[in-house]
N, C-alpha and C. Protein backbone atom coordinates (compact mmCIF):
# COMPACT_ATOMS: atom_id res chain seq x y z
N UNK A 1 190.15 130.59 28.06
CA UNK A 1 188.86 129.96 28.23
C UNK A 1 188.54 129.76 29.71
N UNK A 2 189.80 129.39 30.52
CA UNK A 2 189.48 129.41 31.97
C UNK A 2 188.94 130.40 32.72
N UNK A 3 190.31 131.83 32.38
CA UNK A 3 189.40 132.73 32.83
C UNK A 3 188.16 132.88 32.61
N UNK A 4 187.89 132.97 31.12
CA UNK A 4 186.19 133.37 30.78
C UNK A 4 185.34 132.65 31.91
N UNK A 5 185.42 131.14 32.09
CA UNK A 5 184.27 130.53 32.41
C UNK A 5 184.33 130.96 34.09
N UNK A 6 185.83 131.24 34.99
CA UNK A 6 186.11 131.61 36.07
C UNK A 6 184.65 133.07 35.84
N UNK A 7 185.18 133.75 35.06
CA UNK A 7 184.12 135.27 34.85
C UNK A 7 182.69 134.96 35.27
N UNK A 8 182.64 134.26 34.56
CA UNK A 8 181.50 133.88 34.49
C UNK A 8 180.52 133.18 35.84
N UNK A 9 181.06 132.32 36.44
CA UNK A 9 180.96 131.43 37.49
C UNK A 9 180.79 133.09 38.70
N UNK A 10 181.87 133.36 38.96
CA UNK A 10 181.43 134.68 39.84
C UNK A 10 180.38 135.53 39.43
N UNK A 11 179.97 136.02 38.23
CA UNK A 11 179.03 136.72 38.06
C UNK A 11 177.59 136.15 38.20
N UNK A 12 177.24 135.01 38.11
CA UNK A 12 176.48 134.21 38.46
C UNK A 12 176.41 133.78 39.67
N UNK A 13 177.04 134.07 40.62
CA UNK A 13 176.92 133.37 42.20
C UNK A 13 176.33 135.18 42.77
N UNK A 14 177.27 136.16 42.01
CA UNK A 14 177.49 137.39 42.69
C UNK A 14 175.72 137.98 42.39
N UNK A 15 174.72 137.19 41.23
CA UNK A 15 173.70 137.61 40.86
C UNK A 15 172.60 137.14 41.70
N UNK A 16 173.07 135.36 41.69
CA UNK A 16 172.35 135.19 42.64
C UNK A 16 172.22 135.17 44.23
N UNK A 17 173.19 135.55 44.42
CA UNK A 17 173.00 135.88 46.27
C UNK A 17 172.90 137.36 46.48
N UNK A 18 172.85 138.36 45.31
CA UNK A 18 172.82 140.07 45.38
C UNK A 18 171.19 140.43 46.09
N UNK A 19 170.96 141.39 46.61
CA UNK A 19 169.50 141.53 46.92
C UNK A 19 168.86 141.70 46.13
N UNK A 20 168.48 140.51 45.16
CA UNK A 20 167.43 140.50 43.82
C UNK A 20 165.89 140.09 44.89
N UNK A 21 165.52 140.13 46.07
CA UNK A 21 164.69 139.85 46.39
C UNK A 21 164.62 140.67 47.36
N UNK A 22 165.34 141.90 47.34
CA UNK A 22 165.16 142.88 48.66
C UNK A 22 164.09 143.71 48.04
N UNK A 23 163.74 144.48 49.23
CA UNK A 23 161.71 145.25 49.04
C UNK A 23 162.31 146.17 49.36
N UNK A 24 162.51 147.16 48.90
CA UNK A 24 162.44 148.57 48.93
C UNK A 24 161.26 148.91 48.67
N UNK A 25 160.47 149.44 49.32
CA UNK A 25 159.11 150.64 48.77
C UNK A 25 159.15 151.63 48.88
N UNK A 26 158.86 152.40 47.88
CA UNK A 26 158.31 153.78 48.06
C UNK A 26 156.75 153.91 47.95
N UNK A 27 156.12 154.34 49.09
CA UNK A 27 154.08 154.81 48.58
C UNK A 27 154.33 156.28 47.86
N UNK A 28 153.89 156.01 46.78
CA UNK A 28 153.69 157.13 45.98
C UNK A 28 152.53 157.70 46.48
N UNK A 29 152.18 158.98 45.80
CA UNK A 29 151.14 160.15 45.92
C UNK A 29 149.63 159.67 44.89
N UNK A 30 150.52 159.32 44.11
CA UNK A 30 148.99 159.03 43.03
C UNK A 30 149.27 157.78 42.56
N UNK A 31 148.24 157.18 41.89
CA UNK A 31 148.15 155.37 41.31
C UNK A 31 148.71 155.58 40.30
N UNK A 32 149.07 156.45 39.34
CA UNK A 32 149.70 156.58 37.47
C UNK A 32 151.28 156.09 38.08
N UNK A 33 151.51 156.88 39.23
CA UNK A 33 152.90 156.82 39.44
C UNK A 33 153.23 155.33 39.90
N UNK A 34 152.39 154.45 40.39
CA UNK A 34 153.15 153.51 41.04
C UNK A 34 153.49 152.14 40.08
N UNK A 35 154.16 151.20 40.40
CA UNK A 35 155.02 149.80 39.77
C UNK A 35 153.25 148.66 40.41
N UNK A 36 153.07 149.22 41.62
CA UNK A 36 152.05 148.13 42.01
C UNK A 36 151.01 148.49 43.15
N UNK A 37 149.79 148.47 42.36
CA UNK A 37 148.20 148.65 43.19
C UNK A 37 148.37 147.79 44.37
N UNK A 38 148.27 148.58 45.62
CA UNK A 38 147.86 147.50 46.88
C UNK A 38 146.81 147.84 47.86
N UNK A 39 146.22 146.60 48.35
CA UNK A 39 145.33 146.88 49.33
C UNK A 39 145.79 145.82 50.21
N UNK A 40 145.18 146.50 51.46
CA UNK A 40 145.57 146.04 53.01
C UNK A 40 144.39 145.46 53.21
N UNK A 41 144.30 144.00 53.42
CA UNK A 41 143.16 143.24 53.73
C UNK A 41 142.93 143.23 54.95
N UNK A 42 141.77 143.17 55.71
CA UNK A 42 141.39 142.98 57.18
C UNK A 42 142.30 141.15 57.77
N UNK A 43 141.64 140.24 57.14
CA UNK A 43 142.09 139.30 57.40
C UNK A 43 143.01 138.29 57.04
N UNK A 44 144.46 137.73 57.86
CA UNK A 44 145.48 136.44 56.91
C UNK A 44 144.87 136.40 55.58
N UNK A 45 143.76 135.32 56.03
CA UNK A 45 143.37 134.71 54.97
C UNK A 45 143.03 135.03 54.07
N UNK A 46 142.74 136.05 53.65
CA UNK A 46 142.32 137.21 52.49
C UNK A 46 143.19 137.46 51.75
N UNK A 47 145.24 137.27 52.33
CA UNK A 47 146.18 138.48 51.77
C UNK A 47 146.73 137.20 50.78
N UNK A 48 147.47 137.74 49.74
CA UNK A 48 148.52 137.38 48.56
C UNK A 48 149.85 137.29 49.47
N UNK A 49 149.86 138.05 50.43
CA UNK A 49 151.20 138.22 50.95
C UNK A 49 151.05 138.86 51.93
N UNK A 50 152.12 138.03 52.96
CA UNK A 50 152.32 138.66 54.43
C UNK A 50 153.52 139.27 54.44
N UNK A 51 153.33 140.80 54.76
CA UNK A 51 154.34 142.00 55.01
C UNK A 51 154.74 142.23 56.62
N UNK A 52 155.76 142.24 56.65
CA UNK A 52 156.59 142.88 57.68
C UNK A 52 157.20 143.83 57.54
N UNK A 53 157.18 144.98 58.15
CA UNK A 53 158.19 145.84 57.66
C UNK A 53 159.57 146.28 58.50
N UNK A 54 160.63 146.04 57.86
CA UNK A 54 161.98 146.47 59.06
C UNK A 54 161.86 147.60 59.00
N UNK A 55 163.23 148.01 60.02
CA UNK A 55 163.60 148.56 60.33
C UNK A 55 165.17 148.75 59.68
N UNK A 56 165.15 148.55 59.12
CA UNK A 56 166.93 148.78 58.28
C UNK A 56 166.85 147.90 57.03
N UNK A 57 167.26 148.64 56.12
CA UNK A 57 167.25 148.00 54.97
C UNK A 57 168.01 146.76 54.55
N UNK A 58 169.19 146.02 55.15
CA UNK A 58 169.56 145.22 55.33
C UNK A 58 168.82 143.99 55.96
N UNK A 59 167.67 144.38 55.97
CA UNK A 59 166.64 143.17 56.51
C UNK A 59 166.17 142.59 55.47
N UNK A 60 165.41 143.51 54.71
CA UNK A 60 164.59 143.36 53.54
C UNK A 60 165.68 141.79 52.62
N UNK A 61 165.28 140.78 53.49
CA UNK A 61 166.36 139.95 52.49
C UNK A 61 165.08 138.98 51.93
N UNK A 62 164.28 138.77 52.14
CA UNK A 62 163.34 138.12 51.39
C UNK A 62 161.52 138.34 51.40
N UNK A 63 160.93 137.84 50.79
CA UNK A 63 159.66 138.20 50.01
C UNK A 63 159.08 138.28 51.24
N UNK A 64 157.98 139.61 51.54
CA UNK A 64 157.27 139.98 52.61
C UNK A 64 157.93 140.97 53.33
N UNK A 65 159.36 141.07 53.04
CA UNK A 65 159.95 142.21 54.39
C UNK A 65 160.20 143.30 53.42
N UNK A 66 159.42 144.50 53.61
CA UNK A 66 159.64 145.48 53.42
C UNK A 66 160.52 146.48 53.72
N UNK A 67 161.37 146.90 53.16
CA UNK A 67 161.68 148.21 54.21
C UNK A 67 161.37 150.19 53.29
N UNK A 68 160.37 150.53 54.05
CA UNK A 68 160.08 151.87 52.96
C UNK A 68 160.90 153.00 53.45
N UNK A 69 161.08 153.16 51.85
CA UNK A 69 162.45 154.03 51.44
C UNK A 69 162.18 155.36 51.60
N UNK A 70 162.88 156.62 51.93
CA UNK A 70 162.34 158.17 51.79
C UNK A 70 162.26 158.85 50.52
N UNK A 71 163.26 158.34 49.45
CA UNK A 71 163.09 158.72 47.89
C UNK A 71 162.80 157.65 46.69
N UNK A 72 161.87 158.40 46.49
CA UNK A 72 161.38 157.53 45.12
C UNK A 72 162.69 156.39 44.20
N UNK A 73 163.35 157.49 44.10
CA UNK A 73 164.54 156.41 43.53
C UNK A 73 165.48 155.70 44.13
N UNK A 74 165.22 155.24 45.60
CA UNK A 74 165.89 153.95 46.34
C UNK A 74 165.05 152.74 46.21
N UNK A 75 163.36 153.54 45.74
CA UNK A 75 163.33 151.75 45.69
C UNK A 75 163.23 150.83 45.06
N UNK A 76 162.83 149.41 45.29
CA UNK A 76 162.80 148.95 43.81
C UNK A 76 161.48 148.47 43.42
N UNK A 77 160.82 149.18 44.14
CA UNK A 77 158.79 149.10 43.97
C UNK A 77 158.03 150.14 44.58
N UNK A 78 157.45 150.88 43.25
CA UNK A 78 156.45 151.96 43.91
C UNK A 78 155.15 151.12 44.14
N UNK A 79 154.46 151.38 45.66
CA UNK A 79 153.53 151.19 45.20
C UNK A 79 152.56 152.02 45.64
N UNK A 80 151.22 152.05 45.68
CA UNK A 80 150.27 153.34 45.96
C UNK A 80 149.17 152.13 46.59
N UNK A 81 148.52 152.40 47.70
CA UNK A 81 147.70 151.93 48.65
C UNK A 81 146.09 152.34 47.82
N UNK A 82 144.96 150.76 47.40
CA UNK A 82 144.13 151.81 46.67
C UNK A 82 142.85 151.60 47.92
N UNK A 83 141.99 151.62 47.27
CA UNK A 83 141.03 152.37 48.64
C UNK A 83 139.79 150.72 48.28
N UNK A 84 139.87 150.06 47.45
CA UNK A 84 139.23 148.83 46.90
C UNK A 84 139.37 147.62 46.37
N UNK A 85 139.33 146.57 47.07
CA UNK A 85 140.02 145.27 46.83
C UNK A 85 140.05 145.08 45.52
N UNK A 86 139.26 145.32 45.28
CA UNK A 86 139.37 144.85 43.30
C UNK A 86 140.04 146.04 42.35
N UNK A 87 140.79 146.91 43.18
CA UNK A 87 141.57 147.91 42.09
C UNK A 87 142.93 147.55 42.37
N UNK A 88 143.24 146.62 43.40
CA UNK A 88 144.38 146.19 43.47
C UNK A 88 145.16 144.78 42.72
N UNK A 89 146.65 144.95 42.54
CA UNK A 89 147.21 144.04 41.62
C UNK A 89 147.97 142.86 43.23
N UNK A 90 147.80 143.36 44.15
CA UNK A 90 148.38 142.32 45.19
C UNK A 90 147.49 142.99 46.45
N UNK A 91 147.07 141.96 47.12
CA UNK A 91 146.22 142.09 48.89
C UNK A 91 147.59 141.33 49.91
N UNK A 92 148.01 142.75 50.54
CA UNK A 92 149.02 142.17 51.82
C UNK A 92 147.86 142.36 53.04
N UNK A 93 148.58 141.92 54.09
CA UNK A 93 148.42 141.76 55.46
C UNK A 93 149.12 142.03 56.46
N UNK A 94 149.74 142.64 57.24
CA UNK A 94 150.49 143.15 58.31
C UNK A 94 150.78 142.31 58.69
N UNK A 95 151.62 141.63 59.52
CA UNK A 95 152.28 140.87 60.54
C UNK A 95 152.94 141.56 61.25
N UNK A 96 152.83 140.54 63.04
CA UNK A 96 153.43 141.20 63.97
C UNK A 96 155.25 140.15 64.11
N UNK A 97 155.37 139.30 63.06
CA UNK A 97 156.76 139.06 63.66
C UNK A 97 157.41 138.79 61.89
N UNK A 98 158.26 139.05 62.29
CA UNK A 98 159.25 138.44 60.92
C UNK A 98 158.89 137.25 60.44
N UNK A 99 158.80 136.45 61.28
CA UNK A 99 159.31 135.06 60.89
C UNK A 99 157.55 134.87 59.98
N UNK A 100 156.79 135.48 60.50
CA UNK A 100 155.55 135.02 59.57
C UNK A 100 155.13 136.09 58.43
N UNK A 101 156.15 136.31 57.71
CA UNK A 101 156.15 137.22 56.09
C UNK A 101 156.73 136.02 55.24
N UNK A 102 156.13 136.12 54.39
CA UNK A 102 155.96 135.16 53.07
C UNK A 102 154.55 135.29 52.72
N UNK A 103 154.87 134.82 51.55
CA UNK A 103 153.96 134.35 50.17
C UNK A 103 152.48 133.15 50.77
N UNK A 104 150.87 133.77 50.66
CA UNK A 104 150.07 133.22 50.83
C UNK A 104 149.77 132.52 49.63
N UNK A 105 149.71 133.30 48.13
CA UNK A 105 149.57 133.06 47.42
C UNK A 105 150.50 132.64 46.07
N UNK A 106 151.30 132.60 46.33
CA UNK A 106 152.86 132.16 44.94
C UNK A 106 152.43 132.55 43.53
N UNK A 107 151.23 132.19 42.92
CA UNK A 107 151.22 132.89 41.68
C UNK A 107 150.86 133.89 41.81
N UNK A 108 151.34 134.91 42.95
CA UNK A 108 151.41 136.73 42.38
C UNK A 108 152.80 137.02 43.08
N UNK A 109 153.80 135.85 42.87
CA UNK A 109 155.11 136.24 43.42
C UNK A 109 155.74 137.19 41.91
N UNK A 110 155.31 136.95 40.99
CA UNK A 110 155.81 137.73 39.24
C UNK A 110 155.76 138.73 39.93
N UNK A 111 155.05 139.35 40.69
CA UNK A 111 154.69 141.11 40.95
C UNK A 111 155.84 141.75 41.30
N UNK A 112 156.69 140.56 42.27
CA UNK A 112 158.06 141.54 43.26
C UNK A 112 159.55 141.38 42.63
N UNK A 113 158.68 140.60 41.67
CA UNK A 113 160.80 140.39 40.99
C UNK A 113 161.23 141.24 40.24
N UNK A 114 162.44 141.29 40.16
CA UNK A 114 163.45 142.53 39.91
C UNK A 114 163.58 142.05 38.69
C-alpha cells in the first residue's frame, strides 16, 4: 500500500511540474488544419493574450511564451493566423519583453491547455 501511494505521489508532482503549460506552435497552411483561429490585434487592450515568443523551447514555461516549432508534430497547438477579428477563437498581441506575456483575458485560458 506504501509503495502504491509512494507511485502515486511522484506521478502527480512529475504531472504537475511537466511542461503541461509549454506553447509549442506550429502556423499551419490552412484554417481546417489548425487546434486554434488567431488574430493579431493592433492594440494591448484589444488582446485575450500577450505573446512573447522565445527563442528556445525551454522557455516556453508559461502562458504567453511561445516558442514555434518547424514540424507539425512538435507542437502542442496548431494554429492558423485568420485575416478577421471575429473569425478568431483567441486575439494575441506581441510583446517586446518576457516579463509582460500573460493572460488579458482568463476565461479563454480553456484554449491552451493540454
Amino acid at each position: 500500500m506504501k509503495k502504491v501511494l509512494t507511485i502515486l505521489i511522484i506521478t502527480g508532482f512529475t504531472f504537475l511540474f511537466s511542461n503541461a503549460n509549454a506553447q509549442k506552435v506550429y502556423k499551419v497552411q490552412y484554417e481546417s488544419q489548425a487546434d486554434l483561429k488567431v488574430y493579431i490585434v493592433q492594440y494591448e487592450s484589444q488582446c485575450d493574450l500577450k505573446v512573447y515568443t522565445v527563442k528556445y523551447e525551454s522557455q516556453a514555461s508559461k502562458d504567453g511564451l511561445w516558442y514555434s516549432v518547424d514540424y507539425e508534430s512538435q507542437a502542442d497547438k496548431k494554429i492558423y493566423f485568420v485575416d478577421y477579428e471575429s473569425q478568431a477563437d483567441l486575439k494575441i498581441f506581441f510583446v517586446d519583453y518576457e516579463s509582460q506575456a500573460g493572460w488579458k483575458n482568463v476565461a479563454k485560458s480553456h484554449l491552451l491547455k493540454f
